[in-house]
Protein backbone atom coordinates (compact mmCIF):
# COMPACT_ATOMS: atom_id res chain seq x y z
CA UNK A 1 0.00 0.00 0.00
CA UNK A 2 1.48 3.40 -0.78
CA UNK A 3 1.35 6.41 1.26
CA UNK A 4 -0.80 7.99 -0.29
CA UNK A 5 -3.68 5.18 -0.18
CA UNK A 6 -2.83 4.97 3.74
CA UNK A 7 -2.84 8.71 4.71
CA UNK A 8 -6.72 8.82 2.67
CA UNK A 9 -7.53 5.63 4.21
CA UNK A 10 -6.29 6.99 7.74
CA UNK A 11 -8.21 10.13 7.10
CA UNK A 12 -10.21 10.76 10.87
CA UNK A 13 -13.47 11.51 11.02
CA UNK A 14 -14.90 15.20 11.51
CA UNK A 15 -14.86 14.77 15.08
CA UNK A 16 -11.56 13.65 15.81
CA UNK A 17 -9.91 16.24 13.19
CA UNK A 18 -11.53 18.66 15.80
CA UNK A 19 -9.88 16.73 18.61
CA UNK A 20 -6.13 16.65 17.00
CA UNK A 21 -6.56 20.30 15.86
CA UNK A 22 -3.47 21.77 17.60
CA UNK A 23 -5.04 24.09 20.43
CA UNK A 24 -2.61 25.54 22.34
CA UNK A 25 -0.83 26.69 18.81
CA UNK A 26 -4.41 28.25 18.00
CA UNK A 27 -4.46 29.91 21.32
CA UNK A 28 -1.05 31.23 20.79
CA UNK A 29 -1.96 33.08 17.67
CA UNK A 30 -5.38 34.33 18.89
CA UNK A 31 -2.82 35.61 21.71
CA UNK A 32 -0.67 37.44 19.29
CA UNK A 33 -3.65 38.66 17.13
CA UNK A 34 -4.84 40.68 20.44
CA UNK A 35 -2.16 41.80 21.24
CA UNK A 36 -2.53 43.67 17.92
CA UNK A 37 -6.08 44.59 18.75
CA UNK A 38 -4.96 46.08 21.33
CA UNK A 39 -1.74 48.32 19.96
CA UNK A 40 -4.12 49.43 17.26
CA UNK A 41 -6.44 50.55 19.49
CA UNK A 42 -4.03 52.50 21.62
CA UNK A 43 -2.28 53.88 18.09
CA UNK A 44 -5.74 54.87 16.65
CA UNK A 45 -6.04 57.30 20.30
CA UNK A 46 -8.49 54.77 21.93
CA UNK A 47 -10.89 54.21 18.95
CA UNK A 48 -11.90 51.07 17.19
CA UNK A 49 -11.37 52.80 14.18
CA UNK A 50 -10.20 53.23 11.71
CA UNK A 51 -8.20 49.93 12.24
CA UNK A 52 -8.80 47.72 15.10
CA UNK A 53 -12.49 46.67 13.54
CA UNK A 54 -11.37 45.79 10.28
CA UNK A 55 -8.56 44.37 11.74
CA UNK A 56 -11.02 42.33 14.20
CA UNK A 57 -13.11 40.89 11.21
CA UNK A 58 -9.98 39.78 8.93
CA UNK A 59 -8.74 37.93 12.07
CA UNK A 60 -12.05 36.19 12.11
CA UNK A 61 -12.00 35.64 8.49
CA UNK A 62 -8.85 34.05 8.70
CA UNK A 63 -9.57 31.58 11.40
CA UNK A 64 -11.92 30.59 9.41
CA UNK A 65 -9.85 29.89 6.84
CA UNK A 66 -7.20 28.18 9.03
CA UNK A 67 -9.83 26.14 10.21
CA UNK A 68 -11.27 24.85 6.66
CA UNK A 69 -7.47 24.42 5.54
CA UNK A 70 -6.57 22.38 8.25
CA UNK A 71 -9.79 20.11 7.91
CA UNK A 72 -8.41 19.35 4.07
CA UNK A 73 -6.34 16.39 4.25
CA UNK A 74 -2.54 17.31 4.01
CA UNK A 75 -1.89 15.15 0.72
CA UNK A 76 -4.47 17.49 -1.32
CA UNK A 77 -2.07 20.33 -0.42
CA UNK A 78 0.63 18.56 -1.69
CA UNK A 79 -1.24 17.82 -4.78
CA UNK A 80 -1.80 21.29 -5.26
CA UNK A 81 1.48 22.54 -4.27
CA UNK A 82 2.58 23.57 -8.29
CA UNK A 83 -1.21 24.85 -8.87
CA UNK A 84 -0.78 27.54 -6.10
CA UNK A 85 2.61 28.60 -7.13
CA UNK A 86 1.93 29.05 -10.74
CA UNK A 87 -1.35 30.97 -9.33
CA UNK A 88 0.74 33.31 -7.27
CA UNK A 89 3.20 33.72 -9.96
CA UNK A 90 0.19 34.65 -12.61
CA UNK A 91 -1.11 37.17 -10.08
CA UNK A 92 2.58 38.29 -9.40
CA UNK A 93 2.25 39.31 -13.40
CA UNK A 94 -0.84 40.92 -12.85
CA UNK A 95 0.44 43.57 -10.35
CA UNK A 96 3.04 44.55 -13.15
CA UNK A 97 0.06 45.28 -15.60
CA UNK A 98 -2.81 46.24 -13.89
CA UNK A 99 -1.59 46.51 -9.96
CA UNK A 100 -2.22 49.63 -7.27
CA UNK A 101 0.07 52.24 -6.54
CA UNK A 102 1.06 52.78 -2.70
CA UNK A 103 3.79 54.71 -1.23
CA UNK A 104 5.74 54.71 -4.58
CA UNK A 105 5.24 50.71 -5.19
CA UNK A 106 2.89 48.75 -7.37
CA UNK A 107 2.36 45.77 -5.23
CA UNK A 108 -1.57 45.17 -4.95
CA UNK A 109 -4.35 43.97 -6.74
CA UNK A 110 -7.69 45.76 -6.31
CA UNK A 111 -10.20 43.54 -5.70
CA UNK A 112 -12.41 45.74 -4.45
CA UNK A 113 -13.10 44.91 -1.22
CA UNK A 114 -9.93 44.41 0.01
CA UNK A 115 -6.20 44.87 -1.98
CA UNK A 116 -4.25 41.62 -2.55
CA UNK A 117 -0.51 41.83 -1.97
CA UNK A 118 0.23 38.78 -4.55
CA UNK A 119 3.98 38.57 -2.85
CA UNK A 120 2.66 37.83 0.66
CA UNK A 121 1.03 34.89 -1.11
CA UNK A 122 4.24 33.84 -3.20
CA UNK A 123 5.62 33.10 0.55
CA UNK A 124 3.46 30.58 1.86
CA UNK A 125 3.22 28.84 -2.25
CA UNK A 126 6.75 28.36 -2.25
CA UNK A 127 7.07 26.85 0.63
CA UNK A 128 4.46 24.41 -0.55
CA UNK A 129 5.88 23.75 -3.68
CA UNK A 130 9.78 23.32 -2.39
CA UNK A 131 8.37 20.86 -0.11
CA UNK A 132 6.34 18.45 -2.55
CA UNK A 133 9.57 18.90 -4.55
CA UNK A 134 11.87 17.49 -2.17
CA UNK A 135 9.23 14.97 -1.21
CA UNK A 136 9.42 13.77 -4.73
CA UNK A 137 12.78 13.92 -5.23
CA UNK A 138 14.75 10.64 -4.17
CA UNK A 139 16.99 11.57 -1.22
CA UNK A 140 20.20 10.67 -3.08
CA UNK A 141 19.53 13.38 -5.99
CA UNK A 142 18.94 16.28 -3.53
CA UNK A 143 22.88 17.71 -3.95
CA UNK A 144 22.95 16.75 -7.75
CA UNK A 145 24.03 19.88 -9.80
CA UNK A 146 20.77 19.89 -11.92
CA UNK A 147 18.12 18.56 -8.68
CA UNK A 148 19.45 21.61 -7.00
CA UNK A 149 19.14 24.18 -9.93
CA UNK A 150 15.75 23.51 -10.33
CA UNK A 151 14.45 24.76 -6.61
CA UNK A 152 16.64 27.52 -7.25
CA UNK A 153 15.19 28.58 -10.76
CA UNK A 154 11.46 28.27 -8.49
CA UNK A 155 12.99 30.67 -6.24
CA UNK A 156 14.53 33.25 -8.36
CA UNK A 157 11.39 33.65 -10.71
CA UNK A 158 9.35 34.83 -8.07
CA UNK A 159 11.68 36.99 -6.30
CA UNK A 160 12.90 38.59 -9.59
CA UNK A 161 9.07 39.25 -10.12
CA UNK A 162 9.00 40.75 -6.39
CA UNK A 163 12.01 42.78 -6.70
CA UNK A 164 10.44 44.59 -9.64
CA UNK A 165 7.76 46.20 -7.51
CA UNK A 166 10.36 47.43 -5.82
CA UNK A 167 9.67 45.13 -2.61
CA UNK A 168 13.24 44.61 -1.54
CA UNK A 169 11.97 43.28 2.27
CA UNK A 170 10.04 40.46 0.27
CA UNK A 171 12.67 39.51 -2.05
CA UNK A 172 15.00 38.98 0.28
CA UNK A 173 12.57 37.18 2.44
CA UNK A 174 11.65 34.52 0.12
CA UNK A 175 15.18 34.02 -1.04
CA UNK A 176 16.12 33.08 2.92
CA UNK A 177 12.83 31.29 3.45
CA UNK A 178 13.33 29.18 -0.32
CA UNK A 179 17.48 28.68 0.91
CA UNK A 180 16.67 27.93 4.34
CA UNK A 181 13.91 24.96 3.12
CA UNK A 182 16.87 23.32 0.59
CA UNK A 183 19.09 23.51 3.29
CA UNK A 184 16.57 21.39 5.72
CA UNK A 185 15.61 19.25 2.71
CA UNK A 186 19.21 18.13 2.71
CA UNK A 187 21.45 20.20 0.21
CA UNK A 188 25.14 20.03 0.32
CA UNK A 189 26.76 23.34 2.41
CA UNK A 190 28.89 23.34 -0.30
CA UNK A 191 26.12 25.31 -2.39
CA UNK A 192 25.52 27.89 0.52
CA UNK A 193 28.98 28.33 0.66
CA UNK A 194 29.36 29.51 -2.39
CA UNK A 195 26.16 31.35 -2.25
CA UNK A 196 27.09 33.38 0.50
CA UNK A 197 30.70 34.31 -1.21
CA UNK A 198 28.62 35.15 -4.60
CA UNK A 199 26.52 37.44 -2.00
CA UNK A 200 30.02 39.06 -0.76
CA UNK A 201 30.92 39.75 -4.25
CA UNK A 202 27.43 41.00 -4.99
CA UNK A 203 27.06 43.49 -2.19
CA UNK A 204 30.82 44.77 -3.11
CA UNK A 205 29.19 44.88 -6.67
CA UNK A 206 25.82 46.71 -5.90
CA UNK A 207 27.77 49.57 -3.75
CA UNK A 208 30.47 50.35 -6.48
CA UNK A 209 27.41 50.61 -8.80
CA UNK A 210 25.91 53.54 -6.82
CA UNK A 211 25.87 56.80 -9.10
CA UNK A 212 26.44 55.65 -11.88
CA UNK A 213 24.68 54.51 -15.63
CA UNK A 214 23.99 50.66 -14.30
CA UNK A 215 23.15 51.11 -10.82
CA UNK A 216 21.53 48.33 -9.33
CA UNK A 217 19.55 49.68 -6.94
CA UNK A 218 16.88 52.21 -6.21
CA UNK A 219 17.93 55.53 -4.50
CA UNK A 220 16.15 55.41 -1.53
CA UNK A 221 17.21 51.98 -1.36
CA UNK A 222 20.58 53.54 -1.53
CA UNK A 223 19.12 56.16 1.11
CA UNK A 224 17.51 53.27 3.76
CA UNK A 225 21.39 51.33 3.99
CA UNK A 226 23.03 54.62 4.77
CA UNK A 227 19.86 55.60 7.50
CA UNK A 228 21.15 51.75 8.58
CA UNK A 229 24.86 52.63 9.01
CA UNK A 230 24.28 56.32 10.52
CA UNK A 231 20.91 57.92 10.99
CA UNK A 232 21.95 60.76 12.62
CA UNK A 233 23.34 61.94 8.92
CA UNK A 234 19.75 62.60 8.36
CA UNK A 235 17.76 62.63 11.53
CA UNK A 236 14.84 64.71 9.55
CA UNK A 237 14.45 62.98 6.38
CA UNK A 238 15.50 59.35 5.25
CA UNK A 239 17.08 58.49 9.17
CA UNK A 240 13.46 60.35 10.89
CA UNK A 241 11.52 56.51 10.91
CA UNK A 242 14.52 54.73 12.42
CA UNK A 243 15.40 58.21 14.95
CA UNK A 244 12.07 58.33 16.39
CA UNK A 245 11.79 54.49 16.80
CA UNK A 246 14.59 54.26 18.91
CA UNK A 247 13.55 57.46 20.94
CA UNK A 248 10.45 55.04 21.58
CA UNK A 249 12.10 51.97 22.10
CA UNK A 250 14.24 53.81 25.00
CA UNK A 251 12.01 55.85 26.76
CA UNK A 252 9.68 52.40 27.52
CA UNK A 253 11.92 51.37 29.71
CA UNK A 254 11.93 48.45 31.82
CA UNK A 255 7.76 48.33 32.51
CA UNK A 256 6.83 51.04 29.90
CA UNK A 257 4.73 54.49 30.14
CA UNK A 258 1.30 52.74 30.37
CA UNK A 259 -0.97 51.54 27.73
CA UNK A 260 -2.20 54.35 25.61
CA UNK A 261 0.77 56.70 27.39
CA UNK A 262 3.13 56.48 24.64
CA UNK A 263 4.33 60.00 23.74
CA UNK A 264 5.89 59.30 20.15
CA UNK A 265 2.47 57.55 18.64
CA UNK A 266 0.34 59.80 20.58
CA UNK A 267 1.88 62.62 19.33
CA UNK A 268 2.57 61.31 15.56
CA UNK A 269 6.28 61.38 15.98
CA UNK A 270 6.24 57.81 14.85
CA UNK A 271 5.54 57.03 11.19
CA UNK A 272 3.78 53.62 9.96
CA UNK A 273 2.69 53.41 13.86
CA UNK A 274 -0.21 51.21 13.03
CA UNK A 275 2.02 48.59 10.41
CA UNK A 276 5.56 48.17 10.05
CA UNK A 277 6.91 50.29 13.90
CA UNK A 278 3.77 49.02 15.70
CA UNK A 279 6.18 46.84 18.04
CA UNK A 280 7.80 50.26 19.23
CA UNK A 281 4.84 51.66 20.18
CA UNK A 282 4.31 48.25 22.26
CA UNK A 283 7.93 48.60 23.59
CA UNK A 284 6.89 52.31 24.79
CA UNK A 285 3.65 51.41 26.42
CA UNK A 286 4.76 48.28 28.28
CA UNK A 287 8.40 48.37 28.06
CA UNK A 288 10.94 45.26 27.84
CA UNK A 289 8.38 43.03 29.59
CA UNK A 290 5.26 43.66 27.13
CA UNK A 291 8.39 43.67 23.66
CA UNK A 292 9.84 40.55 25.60
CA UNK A 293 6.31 39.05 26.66
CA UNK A 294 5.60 39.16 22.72
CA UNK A 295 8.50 37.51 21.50
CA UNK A 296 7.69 34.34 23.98
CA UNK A 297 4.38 34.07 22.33
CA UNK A 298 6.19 34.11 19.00
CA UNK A 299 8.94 31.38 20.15
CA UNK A 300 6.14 29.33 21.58
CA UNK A 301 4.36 29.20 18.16
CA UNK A 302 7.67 27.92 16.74
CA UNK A 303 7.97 25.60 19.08
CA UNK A 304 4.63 24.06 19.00
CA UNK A 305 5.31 24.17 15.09
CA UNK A 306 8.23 22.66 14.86
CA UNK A 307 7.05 19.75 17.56
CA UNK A 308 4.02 18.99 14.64
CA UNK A 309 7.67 18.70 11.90
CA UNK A 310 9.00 16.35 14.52
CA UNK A 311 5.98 13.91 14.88
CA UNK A 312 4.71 14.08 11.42
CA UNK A 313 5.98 10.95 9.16
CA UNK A 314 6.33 12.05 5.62
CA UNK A 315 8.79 14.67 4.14
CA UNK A 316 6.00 17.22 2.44
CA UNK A 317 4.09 17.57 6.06
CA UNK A 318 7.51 18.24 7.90
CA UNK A 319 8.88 20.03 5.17
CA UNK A 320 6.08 22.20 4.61
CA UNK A 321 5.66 22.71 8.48
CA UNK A 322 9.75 23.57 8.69
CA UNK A 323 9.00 26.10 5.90
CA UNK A 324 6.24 27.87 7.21
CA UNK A 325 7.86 28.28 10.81
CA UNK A 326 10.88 29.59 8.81
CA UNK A 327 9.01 31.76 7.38
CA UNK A 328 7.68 33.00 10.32
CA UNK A 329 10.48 33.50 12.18
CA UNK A 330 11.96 35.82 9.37
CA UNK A 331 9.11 37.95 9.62
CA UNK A 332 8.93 39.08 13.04
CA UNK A 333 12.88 38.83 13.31
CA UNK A 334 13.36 40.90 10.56
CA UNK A 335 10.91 43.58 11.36
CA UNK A 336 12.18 43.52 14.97
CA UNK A 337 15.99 44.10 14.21
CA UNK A 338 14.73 46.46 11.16
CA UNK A 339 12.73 48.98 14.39
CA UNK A 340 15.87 48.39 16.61
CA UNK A 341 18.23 49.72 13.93
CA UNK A 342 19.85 46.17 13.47
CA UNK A 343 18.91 45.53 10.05
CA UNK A 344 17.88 48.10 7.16
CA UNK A 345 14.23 49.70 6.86
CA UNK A 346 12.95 47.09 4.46
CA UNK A 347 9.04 47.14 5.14
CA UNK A 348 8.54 43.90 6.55
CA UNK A 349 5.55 44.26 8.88
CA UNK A 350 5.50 42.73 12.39
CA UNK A 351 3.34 39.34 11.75
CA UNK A 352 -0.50 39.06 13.18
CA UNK A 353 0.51 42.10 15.50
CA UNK A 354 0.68 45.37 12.02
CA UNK A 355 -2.21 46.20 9.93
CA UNK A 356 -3.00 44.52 7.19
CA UNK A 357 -5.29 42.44 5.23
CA UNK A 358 -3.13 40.10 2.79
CA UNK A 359 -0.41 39.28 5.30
CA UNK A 360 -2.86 38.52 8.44
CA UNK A 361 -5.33 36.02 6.06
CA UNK A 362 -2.27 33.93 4.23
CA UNK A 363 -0.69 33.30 7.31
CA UNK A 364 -3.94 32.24 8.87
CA UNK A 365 -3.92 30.09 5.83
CA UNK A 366 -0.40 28.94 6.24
CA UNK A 367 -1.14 27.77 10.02
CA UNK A 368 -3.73 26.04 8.76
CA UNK A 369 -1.44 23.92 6.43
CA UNK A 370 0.62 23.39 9.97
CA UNK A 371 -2.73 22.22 11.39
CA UNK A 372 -3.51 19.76 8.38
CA UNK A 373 0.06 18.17 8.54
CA UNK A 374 -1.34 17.55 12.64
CA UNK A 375 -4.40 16.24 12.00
CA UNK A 376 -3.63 14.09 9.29
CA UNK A 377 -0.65 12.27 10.56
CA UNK A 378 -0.90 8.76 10.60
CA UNK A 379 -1.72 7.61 14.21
């Protein structure tokens, strides 16, 4: 009997997929999610709008969709791994001829009631579909030169697509979260090696290319590494976001000012309050404890995550569940270091915590993949 005729024969019932739903992982995120309720409640100056209601009802929405994706037996998302990433790659075209304008990017799809950020979906796909790859690949071809230049082709067609927007936060995200899943699937270091001294050469590359006729990046891009090295060169223009966050970040202290005492949202100092520098108007309000209290509930979710990888017994579920933790991680890792002035101003918003439609509902959707690969484990 193959797998696949086991895992549908070993399918549970309605009941029991209720039962070995992972509840202390849901828990977790409803956690998180208020947590954002809350900040955007304190950000909007004690209002439910305009963000914490619509905020409120995409949660919702997505739970419900975490809930019908996890009910779907994980081998029908690894059937329709390649299906979702061509999908995300066709709407990933369709931003570059018909997509929304916002804040100097074309990145959405109108859809009329509500804008679809294609990229945030691009995430969770590839995941999928570097997992049912490596699931299909034998084992012993995973370092062969041409098994390995596949994934990487898969990688680079969607990030190429992303960087175009510009979206450099993105790009950058899904080539970590598409390196990080080959590396887990088993790739030889040997091809990260030489990645990361390509990357060396690059970066060398992309900074003697500044001013002149084939410059490789955007000037503001240009503008956000030097904020990076030394704000204080331009504390009122393209260093003011990263200025004011740390002003926030410091004067929270070890308990913070008190919910809804936070002088730098209150007051507007702090741009993008309500998205991508919501976690320093946490840090201001409740200090180290509420920033540190956060980033428990976020380890916990990996941890309960990667505990599903561990127990699940075939490589798309684990893969897949790897991959989507990874992904995580980089999201609320990168947005942290980006407010704390340890990594570049990329736009990476702080995950189920900023405002935001796309993000919040595909990794609702994503969790419920997690959830699937839980439920539908053989027992």
């Amino acid at each position: 009997m193959s797998y696949l005729e086991y895992a549908v024969k070993s399918t549970p019932s309605g009941f029991r997929k209720i039962l070995y739903m992972n509840w202390p992982l849901t828990l977790l995120l409803i956690s998180v999610a208020s947590a954002g309720f809350l900040m955007l409640y304190s950000v909007a100056g004690g209002s439910f709008t305009p963000w914490v209601e619509p905020q409120v009802k995409r949660f919702g929405l997505g739970l419900a969709v975490m809930f019908v994706v996890a009910f779907v037996p994980i081998w029908f998302w690894r059937n329709m791994a390649a299906v979702a990433y061509l999908v995300s790659i066709v709407l990933l075209i369709l931003v570059e001829l018909v997509g929304t304008v916002g804040m100097g990017a074309q990145r959405w799809i109108d859809l009329g009631f509500m804008r679809l950020q294609p990229s945030e979906l691009m995430k969770i796909t590839l995941v999928m579909l570097l997992a049912a790859y490596y699931d299909w690949l034998p084992e012993q071809k995973t370092s062969r030169p041409f098994w390995v230049l596949l994934p990487v082709i898969m990688i680079l067609v969607p990030t190429f697509l992303v960087l175009r927007q510009p979206d450099l936060g993105t790009s950058i995200l899904l080539l970590a979260a598409g390196g990080g899943l080959m590396f887990l699937a088993g790739v030889h270091w040997a091809y990260f090696a030489a990645v990361i001294a390509a990357a060396v050469g690059l970066v060398s590359t992309v900074f003697k290319s500044r001013g002149t006729e084939w410059q490789l990046l955007k000037d503001y891009q240009f503008r956000r590494i030097d904020t990076f090295l030394d704000p204080s060169t331009d504390p009122l223009g393209a260093g003011y976001h990263i200025t004011q966050s740390k002003i926030a970040l410091g004067s929270g202290g070890w308990s913070g000012r008190g919910f809804m005492q936070g002088t730098q949202s209150r007051l507007n100092f702090l741009p993008e309050k309500h998205t991508d520098f919501i976690f320093t108007t946490l840090a201001e309000e409740f200090g180290f404890v509420g920033g540190f209290s956060l980033l428990i509930l976020y380890a916990l979710i990996l941890v309960f995550c990667m505990a599903t990888a561990l127990a699940t017994k075939d490589r798309f579920s684990s893969l897949v569940t790897l991959g989507i933790s990874l992904n995580f991680f980089l999201f609320f890792a990168v947005n942290m270091s980006m407010v704390m002035g340890l990594a570049p101003v990329v736009g990476v918003p702080l995950p189920m915590v900023s405002y935001g439609g796309s993000a919040m509902l595909v990794l609702m959707a994503a969790f419920g993949i997690v959830h699937s690969a839980n439920i539908h484990r053989p027992r």
